[in-house]
N, C-alpha and C. Protein backbone atom coordinates (compact mmCIF):
# COMPACT_ATOMS: atom_id res chain seq x y z
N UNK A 1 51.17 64.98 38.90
CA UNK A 1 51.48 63.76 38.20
C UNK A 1 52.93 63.82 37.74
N UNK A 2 53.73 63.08 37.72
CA UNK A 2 54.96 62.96 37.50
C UNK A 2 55.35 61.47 35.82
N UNK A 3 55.66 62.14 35.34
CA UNK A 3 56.10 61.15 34.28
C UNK A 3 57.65 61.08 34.20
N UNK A 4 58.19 59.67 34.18
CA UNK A 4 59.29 59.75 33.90
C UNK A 4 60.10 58.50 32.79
N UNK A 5 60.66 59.41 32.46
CA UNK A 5 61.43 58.55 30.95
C UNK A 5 62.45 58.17 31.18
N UNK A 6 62.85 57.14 31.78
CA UNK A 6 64.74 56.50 31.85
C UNK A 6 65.13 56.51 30.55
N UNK A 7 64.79 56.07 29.53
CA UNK A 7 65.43 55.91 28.73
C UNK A 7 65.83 57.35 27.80
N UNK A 8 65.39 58.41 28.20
CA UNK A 8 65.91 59.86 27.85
C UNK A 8 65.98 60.59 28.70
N UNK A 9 65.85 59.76 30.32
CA UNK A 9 66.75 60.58 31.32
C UNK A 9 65.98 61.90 31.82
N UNK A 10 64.60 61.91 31.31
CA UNK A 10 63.75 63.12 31.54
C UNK A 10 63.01 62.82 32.87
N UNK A 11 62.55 63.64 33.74
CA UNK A 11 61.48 63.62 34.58
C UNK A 11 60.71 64.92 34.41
N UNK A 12 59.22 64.80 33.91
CA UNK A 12 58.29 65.87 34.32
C UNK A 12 57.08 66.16 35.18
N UNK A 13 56.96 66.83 35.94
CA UNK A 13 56.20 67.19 37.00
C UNK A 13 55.05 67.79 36.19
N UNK A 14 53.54 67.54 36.46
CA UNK A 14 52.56 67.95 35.93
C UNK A 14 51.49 68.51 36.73
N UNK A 15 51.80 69.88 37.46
CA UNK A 15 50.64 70.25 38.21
C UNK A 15 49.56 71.20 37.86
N UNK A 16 48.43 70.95 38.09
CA UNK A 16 47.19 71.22 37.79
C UNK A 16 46.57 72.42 38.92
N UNK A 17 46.32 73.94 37.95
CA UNK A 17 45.59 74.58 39.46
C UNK A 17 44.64 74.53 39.14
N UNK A 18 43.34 74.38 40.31
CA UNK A 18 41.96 74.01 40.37
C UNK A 18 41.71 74.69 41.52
N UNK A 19 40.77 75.87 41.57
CA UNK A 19 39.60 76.47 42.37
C UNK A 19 38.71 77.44 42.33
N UNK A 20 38.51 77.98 42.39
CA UNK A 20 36.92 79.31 42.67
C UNK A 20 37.61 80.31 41.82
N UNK A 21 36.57 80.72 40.95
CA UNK A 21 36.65 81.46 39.97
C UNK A 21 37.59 83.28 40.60
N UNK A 22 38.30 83.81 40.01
CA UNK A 22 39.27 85.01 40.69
C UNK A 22 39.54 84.11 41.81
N UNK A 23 40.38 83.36 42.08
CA UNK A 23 41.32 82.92 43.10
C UNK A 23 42.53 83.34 43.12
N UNK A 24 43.04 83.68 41.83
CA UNK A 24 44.45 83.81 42.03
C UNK A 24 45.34 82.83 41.20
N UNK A 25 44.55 81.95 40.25
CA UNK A 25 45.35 80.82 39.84
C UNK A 25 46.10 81.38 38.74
N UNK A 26 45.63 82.61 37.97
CA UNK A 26 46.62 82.78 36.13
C UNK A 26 47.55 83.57 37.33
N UNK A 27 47.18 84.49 37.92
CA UNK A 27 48.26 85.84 38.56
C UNK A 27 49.07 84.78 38.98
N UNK A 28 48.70 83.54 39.27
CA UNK A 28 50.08 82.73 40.34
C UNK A 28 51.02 82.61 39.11
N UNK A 29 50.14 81.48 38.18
CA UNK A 29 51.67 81.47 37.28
C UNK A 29 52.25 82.63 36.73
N UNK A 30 51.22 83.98 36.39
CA UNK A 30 51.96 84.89 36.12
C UNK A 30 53.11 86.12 36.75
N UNK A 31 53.27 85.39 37.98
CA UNK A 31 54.12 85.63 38.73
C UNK A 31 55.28 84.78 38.90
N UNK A 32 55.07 83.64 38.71
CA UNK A 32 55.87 82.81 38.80
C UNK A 32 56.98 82.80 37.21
N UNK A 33 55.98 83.56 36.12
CA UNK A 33 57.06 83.62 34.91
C UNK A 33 57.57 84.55 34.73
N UNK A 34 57.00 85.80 35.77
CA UNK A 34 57.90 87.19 35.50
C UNK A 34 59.14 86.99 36.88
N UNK A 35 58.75 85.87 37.74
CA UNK A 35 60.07 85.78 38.42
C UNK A 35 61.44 84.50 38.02
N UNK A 36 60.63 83.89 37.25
CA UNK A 36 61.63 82.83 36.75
C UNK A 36 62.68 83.43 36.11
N UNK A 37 63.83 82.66 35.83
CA UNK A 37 64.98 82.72 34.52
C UNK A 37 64.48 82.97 33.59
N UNK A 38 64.54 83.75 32.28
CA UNK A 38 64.31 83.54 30.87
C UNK A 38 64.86 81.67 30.27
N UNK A 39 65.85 82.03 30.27
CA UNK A 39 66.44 80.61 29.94
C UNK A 39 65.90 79.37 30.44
N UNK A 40 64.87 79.54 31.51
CA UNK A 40 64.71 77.82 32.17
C UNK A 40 62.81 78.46 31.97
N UNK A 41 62.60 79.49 31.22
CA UNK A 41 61.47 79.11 31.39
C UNK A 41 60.89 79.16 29.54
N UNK A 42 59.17 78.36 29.62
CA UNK A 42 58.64 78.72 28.50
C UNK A 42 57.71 79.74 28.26
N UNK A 43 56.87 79.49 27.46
CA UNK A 43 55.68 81.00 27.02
C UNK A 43 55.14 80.58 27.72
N UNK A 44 54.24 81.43 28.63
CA UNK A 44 53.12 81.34 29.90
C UNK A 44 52.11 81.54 28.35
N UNK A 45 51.47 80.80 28.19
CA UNK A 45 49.66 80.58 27.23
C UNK A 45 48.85 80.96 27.84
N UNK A 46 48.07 81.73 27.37
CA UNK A 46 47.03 81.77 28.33
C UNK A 46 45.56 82.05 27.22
N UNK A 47 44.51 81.49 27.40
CA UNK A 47 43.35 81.52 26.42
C UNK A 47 42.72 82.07 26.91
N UNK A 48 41.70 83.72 27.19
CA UNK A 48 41.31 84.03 27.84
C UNK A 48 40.15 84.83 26.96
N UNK A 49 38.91 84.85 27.29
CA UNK A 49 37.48 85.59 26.96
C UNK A 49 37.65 86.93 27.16
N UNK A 50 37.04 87.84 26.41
CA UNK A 50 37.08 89.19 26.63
C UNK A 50 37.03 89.63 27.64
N UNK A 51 36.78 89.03 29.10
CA UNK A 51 36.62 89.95 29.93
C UNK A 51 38.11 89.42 30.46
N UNK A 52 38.78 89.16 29.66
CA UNK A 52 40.23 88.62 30.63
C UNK A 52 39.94 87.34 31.62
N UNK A 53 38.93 86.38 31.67
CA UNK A 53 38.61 84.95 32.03
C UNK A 53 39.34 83.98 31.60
N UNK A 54 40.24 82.87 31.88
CA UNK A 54 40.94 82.30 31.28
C UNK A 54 39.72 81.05 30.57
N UNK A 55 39.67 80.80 29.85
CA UNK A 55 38.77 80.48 28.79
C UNK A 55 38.81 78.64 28.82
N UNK A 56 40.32 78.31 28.42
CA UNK A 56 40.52 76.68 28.42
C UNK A 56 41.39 76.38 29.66
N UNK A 57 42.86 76.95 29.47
CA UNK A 57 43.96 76.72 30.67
C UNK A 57 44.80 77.61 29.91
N UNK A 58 45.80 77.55 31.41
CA UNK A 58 46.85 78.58 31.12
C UNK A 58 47.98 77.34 31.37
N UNK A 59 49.28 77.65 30.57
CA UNK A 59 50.31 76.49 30.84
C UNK A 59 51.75 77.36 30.45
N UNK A 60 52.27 77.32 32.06
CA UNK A 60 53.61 77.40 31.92
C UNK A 60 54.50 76.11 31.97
N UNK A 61 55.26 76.54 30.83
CA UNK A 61 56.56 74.97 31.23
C UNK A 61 57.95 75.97 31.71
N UNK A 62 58.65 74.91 32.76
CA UNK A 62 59.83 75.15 33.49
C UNK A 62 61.01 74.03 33.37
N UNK A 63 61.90 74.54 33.02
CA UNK A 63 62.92 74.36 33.20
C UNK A 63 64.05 73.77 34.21
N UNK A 64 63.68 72.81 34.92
CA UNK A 64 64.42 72.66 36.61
C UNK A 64 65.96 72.39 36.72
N UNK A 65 66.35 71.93 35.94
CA UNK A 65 67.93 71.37 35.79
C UNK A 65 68.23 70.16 35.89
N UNK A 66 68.85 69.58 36.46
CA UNK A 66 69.41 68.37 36.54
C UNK A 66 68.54 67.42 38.40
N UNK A 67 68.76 66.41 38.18
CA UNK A 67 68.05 65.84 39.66
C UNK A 67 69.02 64.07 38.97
N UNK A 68 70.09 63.63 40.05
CA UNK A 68 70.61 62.53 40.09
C UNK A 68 70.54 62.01 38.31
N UNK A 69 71.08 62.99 37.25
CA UNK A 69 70.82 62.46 36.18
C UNK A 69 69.67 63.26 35.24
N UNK A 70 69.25 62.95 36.04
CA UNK A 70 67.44 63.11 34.91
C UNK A 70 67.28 64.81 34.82
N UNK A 71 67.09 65.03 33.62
CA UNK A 71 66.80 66.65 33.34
C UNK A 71 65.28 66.81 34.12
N UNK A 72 64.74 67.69 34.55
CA UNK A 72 63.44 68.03 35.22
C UNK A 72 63.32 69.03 34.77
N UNK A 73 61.70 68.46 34.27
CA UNK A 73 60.49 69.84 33.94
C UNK A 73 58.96 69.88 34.41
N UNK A 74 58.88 71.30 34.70
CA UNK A 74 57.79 71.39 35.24
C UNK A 74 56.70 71.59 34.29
N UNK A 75 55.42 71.15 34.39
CA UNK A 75 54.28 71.85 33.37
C UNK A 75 53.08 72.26 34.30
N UNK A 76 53.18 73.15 34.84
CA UNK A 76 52.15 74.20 35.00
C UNK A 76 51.08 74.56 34.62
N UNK A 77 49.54 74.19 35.00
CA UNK A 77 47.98 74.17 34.13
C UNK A 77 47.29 74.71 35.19
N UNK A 78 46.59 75.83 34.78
CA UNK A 78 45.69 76.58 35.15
C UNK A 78 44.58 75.94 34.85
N UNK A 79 43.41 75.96 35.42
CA UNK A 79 42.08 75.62 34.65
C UNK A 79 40.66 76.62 35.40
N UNK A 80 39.71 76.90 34.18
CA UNK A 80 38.95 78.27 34.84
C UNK A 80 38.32 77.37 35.82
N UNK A 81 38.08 78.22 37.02
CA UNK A 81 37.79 78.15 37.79
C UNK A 81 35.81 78.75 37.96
N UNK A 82 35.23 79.19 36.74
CA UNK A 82 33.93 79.89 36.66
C UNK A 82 33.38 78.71 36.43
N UNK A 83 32.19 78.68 37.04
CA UNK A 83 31.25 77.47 36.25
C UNK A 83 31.07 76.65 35.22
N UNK A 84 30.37 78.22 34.25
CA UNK A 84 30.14 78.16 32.82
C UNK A 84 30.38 79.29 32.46
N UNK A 85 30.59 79.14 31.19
CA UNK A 85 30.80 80.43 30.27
C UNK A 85 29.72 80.88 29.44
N UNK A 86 28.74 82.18 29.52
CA UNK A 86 27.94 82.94 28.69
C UNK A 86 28.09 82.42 27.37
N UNK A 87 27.11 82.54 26.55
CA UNK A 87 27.55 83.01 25.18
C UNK A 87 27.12 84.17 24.53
């Protein structure tokens, strides 16, 4: 999903990961924030159940730079991929 604000010149990109429980979706962004810039990136969140399950979502925000004007940012959402959760 893409939102964009002319009138503060912002554009943000809003992608969503969705699939099968251990796929690979937190390790992606958490690869993606130990390879980013410090400076262009934010806190990787992550809500996760004792067994290390990501619980709600995980959300990195990015930093992109400039595009014809408009500052660009990315927001990055994990979502668990397990069914249901025990209690």
């Amino acid at each position: 999903m893409a939102l964009v604000l002319h009138a503060q010149r912002e554009i943000t990109l809003k992608i969503a990961y969705y699939g099968v429980g251990l796929g690979g979706k937190t390790t992606n962004l958490e690869a993606i924030h130990s390879q980013s810039r410090p400076e262009s990136r934010g806190k990787l969140v992550t809500v996760n159940t004792e067994a290390e399950r990501t619980l709600f979502l995980d959300f990195l925000p990015l930093e992109l730079g400039t595009f014809r004007g408009y500052n660009v940012r990315l927001h990055l959402l994990s979502v668990p991929g397990q069914i249901a959760q025990d209690s």
